[in-house]
Protein backbone atom coordinates (compact mmCIF):
# COMPACT_ATOMS: atom_id res chain seq x y z
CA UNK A 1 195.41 2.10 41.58
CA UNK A 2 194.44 -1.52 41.97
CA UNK A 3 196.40 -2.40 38.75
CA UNK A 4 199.88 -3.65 37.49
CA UNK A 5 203.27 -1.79 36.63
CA UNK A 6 202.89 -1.88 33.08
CA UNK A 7 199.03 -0.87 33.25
CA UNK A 8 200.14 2.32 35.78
CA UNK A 9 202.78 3.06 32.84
CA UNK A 10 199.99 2.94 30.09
CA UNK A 11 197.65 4.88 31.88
CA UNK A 12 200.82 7.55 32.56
CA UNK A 13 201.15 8.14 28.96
CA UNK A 14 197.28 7.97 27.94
CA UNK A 15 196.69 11.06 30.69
CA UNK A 16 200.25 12.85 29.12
CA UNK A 17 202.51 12.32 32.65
CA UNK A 18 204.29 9.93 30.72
CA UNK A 19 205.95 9.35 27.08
CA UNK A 20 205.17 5.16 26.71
CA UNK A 21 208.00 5.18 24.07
CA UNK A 22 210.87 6.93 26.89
CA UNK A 23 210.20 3.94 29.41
CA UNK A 24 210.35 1.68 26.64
CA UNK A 25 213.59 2.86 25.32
CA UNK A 26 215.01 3.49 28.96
CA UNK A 27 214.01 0.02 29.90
CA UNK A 28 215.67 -1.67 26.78
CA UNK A 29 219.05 0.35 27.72
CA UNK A 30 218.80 -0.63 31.22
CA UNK A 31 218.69 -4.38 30.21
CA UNK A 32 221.92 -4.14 27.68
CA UNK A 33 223.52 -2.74 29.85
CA UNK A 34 223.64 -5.49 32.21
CA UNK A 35 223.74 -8.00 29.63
CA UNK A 36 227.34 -5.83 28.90
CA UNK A 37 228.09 -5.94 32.50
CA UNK A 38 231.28 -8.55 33.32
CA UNK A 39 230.28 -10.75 36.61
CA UNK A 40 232.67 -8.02 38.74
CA UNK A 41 231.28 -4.99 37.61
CA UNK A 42 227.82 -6.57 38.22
CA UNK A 43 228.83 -7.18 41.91
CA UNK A 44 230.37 -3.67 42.19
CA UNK A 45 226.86 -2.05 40.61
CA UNK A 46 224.44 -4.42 42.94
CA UNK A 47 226.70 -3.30 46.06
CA UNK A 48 226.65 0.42 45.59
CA UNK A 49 222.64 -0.17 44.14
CA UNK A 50 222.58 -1.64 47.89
CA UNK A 51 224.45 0.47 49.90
CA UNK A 52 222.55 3.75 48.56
CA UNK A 53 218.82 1.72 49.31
CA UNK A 54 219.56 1.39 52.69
CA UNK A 55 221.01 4.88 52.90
CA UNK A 56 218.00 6.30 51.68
CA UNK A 57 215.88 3.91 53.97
CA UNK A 58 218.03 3.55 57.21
CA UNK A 59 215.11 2.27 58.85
CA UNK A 60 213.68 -0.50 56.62
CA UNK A 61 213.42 -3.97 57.23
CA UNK A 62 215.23 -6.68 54.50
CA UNK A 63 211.05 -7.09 53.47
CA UNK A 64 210.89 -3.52 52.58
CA UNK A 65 214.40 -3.39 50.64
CA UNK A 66 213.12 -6.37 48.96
CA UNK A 67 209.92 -5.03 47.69
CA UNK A 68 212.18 -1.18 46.65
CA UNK A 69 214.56 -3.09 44.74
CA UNK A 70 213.71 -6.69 44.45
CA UNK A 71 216.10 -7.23 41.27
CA UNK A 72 219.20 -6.33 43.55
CA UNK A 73 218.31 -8.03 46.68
CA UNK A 74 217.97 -11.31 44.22
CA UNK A 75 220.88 -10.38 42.56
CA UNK A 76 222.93 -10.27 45.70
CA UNK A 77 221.42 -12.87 48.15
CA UNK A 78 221.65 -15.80 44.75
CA UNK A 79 225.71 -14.41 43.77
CA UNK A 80 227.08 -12.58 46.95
CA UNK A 81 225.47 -13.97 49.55
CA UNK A 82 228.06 -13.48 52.15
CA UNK A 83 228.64 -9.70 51.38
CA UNK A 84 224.63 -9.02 51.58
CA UNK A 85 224.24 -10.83 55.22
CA UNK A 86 227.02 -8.28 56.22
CA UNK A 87 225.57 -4.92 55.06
CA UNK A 88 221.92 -5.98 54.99
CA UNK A 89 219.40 -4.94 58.04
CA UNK A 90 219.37 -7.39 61.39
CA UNK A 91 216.87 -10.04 60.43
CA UNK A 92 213.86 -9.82 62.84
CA UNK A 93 212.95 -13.32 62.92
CA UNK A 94 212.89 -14.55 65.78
CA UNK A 95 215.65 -17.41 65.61
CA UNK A 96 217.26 -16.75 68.67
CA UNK A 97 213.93 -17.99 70.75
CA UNK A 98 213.70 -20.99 68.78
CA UNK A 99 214.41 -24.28 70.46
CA UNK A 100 216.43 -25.62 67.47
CA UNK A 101 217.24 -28.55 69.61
CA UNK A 102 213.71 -29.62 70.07
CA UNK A 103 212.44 -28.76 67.17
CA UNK A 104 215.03 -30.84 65.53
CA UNK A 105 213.74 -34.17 67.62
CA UNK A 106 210.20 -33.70 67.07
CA UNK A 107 210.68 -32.77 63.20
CA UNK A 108 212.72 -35.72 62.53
CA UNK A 109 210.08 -38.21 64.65
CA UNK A 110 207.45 -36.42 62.55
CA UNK A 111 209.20 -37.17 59.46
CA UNK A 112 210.08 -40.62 60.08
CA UNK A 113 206.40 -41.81 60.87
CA UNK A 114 205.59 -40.36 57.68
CA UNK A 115 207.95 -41.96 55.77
CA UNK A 116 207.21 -45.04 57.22
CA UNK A 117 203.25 -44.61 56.69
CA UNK A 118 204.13 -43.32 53.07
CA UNK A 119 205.97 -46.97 52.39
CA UNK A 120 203.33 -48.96 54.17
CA UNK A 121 200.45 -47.54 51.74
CA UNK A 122 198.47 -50.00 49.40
CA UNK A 123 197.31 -47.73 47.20
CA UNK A 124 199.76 -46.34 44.18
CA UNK A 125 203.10 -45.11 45.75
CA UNK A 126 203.75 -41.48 45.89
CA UNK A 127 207.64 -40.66 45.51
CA UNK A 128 209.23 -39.10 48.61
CA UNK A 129 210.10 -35.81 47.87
CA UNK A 130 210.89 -32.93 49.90
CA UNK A 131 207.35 -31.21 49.69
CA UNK A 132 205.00 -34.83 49.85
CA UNK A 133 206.63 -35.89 53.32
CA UNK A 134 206.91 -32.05 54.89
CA UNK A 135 202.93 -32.54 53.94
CA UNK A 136 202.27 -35.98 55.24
CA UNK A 137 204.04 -34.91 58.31
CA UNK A 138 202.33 -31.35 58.26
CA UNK A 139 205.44 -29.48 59.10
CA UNK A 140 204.70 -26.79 55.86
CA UNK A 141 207.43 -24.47 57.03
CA UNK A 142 210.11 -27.59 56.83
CA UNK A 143 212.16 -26.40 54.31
CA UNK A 144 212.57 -22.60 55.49
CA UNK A 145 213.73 -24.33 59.10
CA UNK A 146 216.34 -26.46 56.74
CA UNK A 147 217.80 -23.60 55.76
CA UNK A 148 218.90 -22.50 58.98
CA UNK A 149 221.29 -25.55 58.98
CA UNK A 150 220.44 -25.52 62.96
CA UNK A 151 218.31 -29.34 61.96
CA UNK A 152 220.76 -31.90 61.68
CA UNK A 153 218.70 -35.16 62.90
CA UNK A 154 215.79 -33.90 60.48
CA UNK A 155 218.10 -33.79 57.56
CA UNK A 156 219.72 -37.11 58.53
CA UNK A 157 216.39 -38.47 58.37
CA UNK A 158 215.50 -36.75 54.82
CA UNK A 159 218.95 -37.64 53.39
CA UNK A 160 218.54 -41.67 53.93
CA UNK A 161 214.17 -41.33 52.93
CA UNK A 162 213.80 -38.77 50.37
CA UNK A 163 213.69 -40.99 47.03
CA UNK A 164 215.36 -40.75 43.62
CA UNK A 165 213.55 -41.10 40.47
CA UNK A 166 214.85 -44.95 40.53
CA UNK A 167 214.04 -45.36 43.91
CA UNK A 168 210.98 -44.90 43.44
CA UNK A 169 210.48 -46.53 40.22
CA UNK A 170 211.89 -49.57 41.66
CA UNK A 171 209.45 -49.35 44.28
CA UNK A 172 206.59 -48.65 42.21
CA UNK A 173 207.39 -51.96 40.34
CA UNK A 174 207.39 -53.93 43.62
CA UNK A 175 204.11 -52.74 44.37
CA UNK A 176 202.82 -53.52 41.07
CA UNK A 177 203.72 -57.07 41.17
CA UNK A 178 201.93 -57.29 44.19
CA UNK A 179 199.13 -56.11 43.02
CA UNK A 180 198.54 -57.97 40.11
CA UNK A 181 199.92 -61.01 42.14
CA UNK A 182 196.76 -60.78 44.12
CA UNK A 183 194.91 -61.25 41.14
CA UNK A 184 196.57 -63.91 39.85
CA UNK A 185 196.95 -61.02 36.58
CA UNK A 186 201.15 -60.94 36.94
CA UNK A 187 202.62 -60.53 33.41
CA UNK A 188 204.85 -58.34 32.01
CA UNK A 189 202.45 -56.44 29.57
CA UNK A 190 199.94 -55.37 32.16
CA UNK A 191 203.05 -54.46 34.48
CA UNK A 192 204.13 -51.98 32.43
CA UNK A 193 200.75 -50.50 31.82
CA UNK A 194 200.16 -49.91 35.34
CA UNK A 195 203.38 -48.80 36.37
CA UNK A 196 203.60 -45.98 34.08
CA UNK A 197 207.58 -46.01 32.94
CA UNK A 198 208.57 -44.93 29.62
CA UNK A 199 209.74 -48.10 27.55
CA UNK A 200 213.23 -46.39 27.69
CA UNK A 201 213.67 -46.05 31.17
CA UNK A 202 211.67 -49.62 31.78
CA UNK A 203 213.96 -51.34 29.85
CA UNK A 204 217.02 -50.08 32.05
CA UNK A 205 214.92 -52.01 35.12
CA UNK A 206 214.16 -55.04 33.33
CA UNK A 207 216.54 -56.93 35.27
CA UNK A 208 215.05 -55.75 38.56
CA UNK A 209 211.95 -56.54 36.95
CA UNK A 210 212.64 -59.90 36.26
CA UNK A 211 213.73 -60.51 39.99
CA UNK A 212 210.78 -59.05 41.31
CA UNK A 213 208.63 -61.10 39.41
CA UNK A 214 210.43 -64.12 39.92
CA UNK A 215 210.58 -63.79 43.91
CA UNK A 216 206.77 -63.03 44.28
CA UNK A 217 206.54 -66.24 42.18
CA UNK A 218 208.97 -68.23 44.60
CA UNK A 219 206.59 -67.09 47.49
């Protein structure tokens, strides 16, 4: 029908297949109801929701369960992970004729030259985050491979680069005061203005601050 759920429904109960005020009702019902529902008797519903979908589709891949019943394969793989890997459908993958070994090596190179070339920029830092060195690297499927916990060098790598809020902040300064170094501009007003902190969280760096002012001075 080239339309949503909700629009299908309406259009139902315009052409008399459907009463709009039944779903309505039967949808409110079905959310109180798990509202109700105690962590354990959520489990035991999900399961049996589970076990019956595959059942009824003995041949469907964990894509096609998803799409029948996405609310209980969500439910399951976020709060019962280990139970759904045991009674879902044999993940078609691939992963068995992936060089984890090699990918692992040439990931983590990848990842370190882009760390290093995000560090070495002059223009305004850009934090290192998961998703801005996976780009600058161009490995867009990094954090699916991750998952497989089969990358150990690559997450190594990520674990000593990837940047906290005050990492980066503190980096951001240092680049700053070089900057206005240059132009002979270095005060503590225009620092602020082109570093971007809020006052708060600038004042917790003013002693880094000062020492990064002071050294490019001592230079």
């Amino acid at each position: 029908m080239h339309c949503g759920h909700y629009t299908a429904v309406k259009f139902g109960a315009e052409y008399g297949f459907l009463r709009l005020e039944d779903f309505k009702k039967r949808k409110s019902n079905s959310k109180n109801v798990k509202k109700k529902m105690s962590a354990e008797k959520q489990k035991k519903y999900y399961r049996q929701m589970w076990l019956e979908l595959i059942a009824a589709n003995p041949s469907a891949k964990r894509s096609e369960l998803y799409l029948k019943a996405h609310n209980c394969y969500c439910w399951l793989t976020q709060n019962d992970k280990e139970w759904y890997e045991q009674n879902a459908p044999k993940s078609y993958k691939g992963s068995g004729s992936v060089d984890w070994e090699k990918r692992d090596y040439e990931y983590a190179n990848l990842l370190k030259i882009a760390a290093e070339k995000m560090r070495a920029e002059e223009i305004e830092p850009k934090r290192i985050t998961l998703k801005a060195i996976a780009e600058s690297a161009g490995i867009n499927k990094l954090p699916r491979c991750l998952a497989s916990g089969k990358l150990p060098k690559t997450q190594a790598l990520l674990d000593v680069n990837l940047e906290t809020l005050e990492q980066w902040r503190k980096r951001k300064i240092l680049w700053a005061v070089k900057v206005l170094r240059k132009q002979e501009r270095l005060n503590l007003k225009r620092l602020r203005v082109i570093v971007g902190i809020p006052p708060k969280e600038f004042d917790v760096l003013r002693g880094f601050v000062s020492e990064a002012m002071h050294s490019f001075d001592n230079n």
